[in-house]
N, C-alpha and C. Protein backbone atom coordinates (compact mmCIF):
# COMPACT_ATOMS: atom_id res chain seq x y z
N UNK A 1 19.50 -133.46 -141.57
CA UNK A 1 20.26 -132.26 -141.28
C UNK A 1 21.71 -132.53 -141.66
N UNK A 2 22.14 -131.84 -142.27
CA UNK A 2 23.66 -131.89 -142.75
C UNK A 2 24.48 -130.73 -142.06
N UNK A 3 25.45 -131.38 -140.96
CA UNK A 3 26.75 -130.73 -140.66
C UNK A 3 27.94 -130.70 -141.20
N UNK A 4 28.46 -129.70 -141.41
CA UNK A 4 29.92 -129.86 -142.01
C UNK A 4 30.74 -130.25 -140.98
N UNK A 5 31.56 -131.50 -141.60
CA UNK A 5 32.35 -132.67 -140.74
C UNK A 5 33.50 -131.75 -139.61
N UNK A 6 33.84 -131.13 -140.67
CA UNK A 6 35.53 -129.92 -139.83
C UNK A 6 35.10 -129.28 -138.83
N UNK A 7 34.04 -128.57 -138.92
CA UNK A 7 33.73 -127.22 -137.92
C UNK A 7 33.08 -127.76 -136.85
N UNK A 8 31.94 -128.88 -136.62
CA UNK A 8 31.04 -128.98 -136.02
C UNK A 8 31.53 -130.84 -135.45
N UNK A 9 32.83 -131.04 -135.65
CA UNK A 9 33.05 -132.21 -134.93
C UNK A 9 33.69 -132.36 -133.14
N UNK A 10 33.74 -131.10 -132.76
CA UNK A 10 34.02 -131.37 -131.71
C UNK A 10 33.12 -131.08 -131.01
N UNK A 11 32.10 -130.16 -131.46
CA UNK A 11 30.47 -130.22 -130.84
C UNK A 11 30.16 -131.44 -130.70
N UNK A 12 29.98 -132.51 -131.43
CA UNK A 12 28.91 -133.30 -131.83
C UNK A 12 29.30 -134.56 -131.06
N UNK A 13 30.72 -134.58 -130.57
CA UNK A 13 32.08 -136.10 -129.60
C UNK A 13 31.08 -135.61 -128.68
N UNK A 14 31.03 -137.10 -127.80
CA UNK A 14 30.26 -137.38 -126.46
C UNK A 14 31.51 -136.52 -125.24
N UNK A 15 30.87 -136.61 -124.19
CA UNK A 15 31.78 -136.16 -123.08
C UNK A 15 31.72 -134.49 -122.68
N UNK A 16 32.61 -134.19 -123.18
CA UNK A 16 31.80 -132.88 -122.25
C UNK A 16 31.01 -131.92 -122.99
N UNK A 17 30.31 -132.29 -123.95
CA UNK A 17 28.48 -132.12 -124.46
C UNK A 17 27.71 -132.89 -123.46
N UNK A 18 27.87 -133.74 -123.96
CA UNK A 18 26.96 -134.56 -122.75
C UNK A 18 27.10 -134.06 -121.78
N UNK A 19 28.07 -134.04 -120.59
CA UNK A 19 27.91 -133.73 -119.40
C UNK A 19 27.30 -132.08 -119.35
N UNK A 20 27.62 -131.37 -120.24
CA UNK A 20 27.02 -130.01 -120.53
C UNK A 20 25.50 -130.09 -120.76
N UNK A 21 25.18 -130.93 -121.81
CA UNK A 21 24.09 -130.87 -121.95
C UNK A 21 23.26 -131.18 -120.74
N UNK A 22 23.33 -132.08 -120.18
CA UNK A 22 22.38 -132.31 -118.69
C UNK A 22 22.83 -131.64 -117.95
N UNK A 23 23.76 -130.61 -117.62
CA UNK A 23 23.70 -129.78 -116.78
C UNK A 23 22.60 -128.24 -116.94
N UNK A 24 23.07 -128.21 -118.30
CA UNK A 24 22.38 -126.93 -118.69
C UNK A 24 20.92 -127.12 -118.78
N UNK A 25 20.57 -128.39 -119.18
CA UNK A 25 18.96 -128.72 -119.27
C UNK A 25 18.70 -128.59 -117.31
N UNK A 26 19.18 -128.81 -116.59
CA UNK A 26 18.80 -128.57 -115.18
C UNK A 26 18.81 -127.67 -114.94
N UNK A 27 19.67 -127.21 -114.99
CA UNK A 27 19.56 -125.28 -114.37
C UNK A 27 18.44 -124.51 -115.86
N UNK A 28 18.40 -125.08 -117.00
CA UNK A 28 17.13 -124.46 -117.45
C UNK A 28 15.80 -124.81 -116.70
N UNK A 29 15.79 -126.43 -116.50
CA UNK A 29 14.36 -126.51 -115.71
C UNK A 29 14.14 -125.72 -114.59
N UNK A 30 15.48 -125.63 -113.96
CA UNK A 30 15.11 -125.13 -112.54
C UNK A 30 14.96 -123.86 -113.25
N UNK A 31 15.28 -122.97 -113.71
CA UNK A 31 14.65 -121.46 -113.72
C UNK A 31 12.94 -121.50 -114.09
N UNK A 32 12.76 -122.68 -114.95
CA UNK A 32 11.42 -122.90 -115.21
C UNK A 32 10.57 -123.45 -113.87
N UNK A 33 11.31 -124.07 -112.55
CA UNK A 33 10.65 -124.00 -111.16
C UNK A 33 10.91 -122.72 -110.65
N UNK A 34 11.92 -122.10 -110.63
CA UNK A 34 11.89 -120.69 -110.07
C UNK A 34 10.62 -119.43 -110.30
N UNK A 35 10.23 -119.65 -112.10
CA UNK A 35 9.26 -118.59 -112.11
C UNK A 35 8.69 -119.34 -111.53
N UNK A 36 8.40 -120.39 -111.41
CA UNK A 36 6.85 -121.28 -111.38
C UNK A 36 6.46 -120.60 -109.34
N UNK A 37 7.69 -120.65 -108.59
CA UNK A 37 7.30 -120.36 -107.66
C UNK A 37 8.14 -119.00 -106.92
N UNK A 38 8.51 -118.70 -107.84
CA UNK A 38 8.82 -117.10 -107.70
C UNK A 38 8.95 -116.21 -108.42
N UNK A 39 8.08 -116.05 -108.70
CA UNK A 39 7.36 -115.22 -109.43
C UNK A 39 7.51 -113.36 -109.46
N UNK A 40 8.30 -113.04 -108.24
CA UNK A 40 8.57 -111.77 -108.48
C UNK A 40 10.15 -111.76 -108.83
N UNK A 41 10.70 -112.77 -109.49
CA UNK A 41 12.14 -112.63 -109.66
C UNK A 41 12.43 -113.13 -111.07
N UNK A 42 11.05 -112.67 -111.94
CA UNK A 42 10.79 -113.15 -113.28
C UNK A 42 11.96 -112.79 -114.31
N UNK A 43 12.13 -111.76 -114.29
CA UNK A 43 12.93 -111.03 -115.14
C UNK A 43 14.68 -111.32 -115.30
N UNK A 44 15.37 -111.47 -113.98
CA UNK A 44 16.01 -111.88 -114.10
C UNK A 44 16.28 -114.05 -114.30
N UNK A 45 15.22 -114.05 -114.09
CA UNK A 45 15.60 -115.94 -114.42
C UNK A 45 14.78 -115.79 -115.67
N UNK A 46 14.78 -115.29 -116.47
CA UNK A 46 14.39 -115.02 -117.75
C UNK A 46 15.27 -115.08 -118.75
N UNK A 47 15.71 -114.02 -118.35
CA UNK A 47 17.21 -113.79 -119.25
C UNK A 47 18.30 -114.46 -118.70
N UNK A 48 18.15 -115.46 -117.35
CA UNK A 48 18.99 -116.56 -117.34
C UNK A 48 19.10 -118.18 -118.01
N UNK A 49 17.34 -118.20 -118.39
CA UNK A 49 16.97 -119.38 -119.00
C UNK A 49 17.43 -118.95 -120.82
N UNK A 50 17.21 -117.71 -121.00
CA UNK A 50 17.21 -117.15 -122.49
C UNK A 50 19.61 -117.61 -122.69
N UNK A 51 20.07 -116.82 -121.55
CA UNK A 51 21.30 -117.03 -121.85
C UNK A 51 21.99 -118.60 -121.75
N UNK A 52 21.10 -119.42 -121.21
CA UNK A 52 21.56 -120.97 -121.04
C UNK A 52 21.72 -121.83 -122.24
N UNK A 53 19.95 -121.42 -122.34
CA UNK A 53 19.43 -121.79 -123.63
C UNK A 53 20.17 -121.38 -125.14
N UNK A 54 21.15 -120.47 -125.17
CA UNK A 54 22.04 -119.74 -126.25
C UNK A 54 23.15 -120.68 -126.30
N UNK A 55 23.86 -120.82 -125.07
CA UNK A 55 25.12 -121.48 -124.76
C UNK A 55 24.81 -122.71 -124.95
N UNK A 56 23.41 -123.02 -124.76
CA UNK A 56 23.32 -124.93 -125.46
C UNK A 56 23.94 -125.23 -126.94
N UNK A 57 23.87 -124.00 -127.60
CA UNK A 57 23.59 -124.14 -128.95
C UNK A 57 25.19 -124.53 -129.22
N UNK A 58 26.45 -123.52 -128.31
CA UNK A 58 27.68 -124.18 -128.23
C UNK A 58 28.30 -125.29 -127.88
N UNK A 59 27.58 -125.42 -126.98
CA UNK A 59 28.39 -126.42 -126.20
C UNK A 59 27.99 -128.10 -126.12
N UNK A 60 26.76 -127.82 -126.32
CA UNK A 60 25.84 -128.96 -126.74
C UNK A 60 25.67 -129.61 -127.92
N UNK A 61 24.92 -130.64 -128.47
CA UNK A 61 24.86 -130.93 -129.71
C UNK A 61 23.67 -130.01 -130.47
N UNK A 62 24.38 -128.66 -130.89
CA UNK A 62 23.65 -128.33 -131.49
C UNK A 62 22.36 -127.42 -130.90
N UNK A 63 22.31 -127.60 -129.47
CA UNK A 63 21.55 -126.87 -129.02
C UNK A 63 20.34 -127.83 -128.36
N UNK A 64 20.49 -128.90 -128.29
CA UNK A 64 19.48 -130.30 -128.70
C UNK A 64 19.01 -130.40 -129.60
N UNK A 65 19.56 -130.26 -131.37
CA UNK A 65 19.24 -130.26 -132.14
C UNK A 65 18.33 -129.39 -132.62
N UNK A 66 18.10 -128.06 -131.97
CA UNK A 66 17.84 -126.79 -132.03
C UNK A 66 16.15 -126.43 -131.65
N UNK A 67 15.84 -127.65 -131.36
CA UNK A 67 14.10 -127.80 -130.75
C UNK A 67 14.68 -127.67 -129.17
N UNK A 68 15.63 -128.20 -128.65
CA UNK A 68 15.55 -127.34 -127.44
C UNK A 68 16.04 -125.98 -127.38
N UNK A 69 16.85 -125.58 -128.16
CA UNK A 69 17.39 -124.22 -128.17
C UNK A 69 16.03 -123.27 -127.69
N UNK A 70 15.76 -123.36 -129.29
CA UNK A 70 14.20 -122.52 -129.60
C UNK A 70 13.33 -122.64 -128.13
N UNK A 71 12.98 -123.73 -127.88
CA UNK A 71 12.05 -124.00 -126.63
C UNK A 71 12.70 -123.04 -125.59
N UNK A 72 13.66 -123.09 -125.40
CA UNK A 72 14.71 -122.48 -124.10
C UNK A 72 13.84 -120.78 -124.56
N UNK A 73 14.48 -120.38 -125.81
CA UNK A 73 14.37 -119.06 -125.79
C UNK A 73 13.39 -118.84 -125.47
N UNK A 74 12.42 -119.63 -126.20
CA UNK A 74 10.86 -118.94 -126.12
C UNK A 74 10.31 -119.05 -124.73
N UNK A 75 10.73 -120.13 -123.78
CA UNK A 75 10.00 -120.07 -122.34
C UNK A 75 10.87 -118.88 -121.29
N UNK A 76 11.87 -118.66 -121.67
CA UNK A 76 12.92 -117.41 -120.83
C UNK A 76 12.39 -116.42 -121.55
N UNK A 77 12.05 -116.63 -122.57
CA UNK A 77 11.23 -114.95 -122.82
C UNK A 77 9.85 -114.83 -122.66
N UNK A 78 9.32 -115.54 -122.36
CA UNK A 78 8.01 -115.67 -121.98
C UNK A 78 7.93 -115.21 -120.46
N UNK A 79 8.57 -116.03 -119.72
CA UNK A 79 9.48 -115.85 -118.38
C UNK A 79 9.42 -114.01 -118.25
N UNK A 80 9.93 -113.44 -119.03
CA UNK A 80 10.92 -112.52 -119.09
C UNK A 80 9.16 -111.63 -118.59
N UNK A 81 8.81 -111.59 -119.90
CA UNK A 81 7.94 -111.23 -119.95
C UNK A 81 6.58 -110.84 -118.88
N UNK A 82 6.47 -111.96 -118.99
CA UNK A 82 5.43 -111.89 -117.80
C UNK A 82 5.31 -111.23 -116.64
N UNK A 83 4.42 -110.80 -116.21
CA UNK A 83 4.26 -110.26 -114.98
C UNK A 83 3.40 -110.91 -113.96
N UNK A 84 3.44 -110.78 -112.43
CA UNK A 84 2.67 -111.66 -112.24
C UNK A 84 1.55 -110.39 -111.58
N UNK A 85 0.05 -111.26 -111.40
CA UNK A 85 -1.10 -110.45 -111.45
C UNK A 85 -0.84 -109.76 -110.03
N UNK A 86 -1.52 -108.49 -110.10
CA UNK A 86 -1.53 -107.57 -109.14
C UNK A 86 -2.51 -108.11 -107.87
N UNK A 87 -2.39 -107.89 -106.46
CA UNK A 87 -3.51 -108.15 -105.43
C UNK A 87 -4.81 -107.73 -105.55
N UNK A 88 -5.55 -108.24 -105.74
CA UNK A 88 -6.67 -107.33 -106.11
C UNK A 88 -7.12 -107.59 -107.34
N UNK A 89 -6.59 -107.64 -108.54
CA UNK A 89 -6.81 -107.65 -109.55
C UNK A 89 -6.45 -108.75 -110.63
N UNK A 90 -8.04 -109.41 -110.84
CA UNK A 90 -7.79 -110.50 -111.74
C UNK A 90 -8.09 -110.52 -113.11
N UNK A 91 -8.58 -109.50 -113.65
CA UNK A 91 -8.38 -108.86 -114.94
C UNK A 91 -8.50 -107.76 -115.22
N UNK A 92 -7.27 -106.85 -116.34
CA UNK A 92 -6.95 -105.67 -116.52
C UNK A 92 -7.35 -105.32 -117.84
């Protein structure tokens, strides 16, 4: 992967990427425990994992080199998505 040296060097310095990056990877997991066990508050920790997962791409290296980016989006929109099954009903 080739970065241009000028634009993308203060992304790429250790320190507060790093400390960004493991922060933001936590509060992404945790929205990924939140649906896991709350489940009627899908929608909004959806589009909180989807907006984390965006801001990695700044603040981070790259996003984690853009396999976590992608991952982020796709499980906050999956997240987003989902509904959880009705009482009663286990297939529609």
């Amino acid at each position: 992967m080739l970065l241009p040296a000028r634009g993308m060097s203060i992304v790429l310095l250790p320190g507060l990427a790093g400390v960004s990056g493991f922060v933001l990877g936590a509060l992404i997991c945790a929205c990924g425990l939140f649906l896991w066990f709350s489940p009627h508050l899908h929608a909004p920790i959806g589009v909180a994992a989807v907006v984390m997962s965006l801001a990695s791409f700044v603040t981070t290296n790259v996003g984690g080199l853009v396999i976590g980016l992608l991952l982020g989006v796709l499980g906050g929109s999956l997240g987003f998505a989902w509904a959880p099954p009705r009482a009663g009903h286990w297939s529609d």
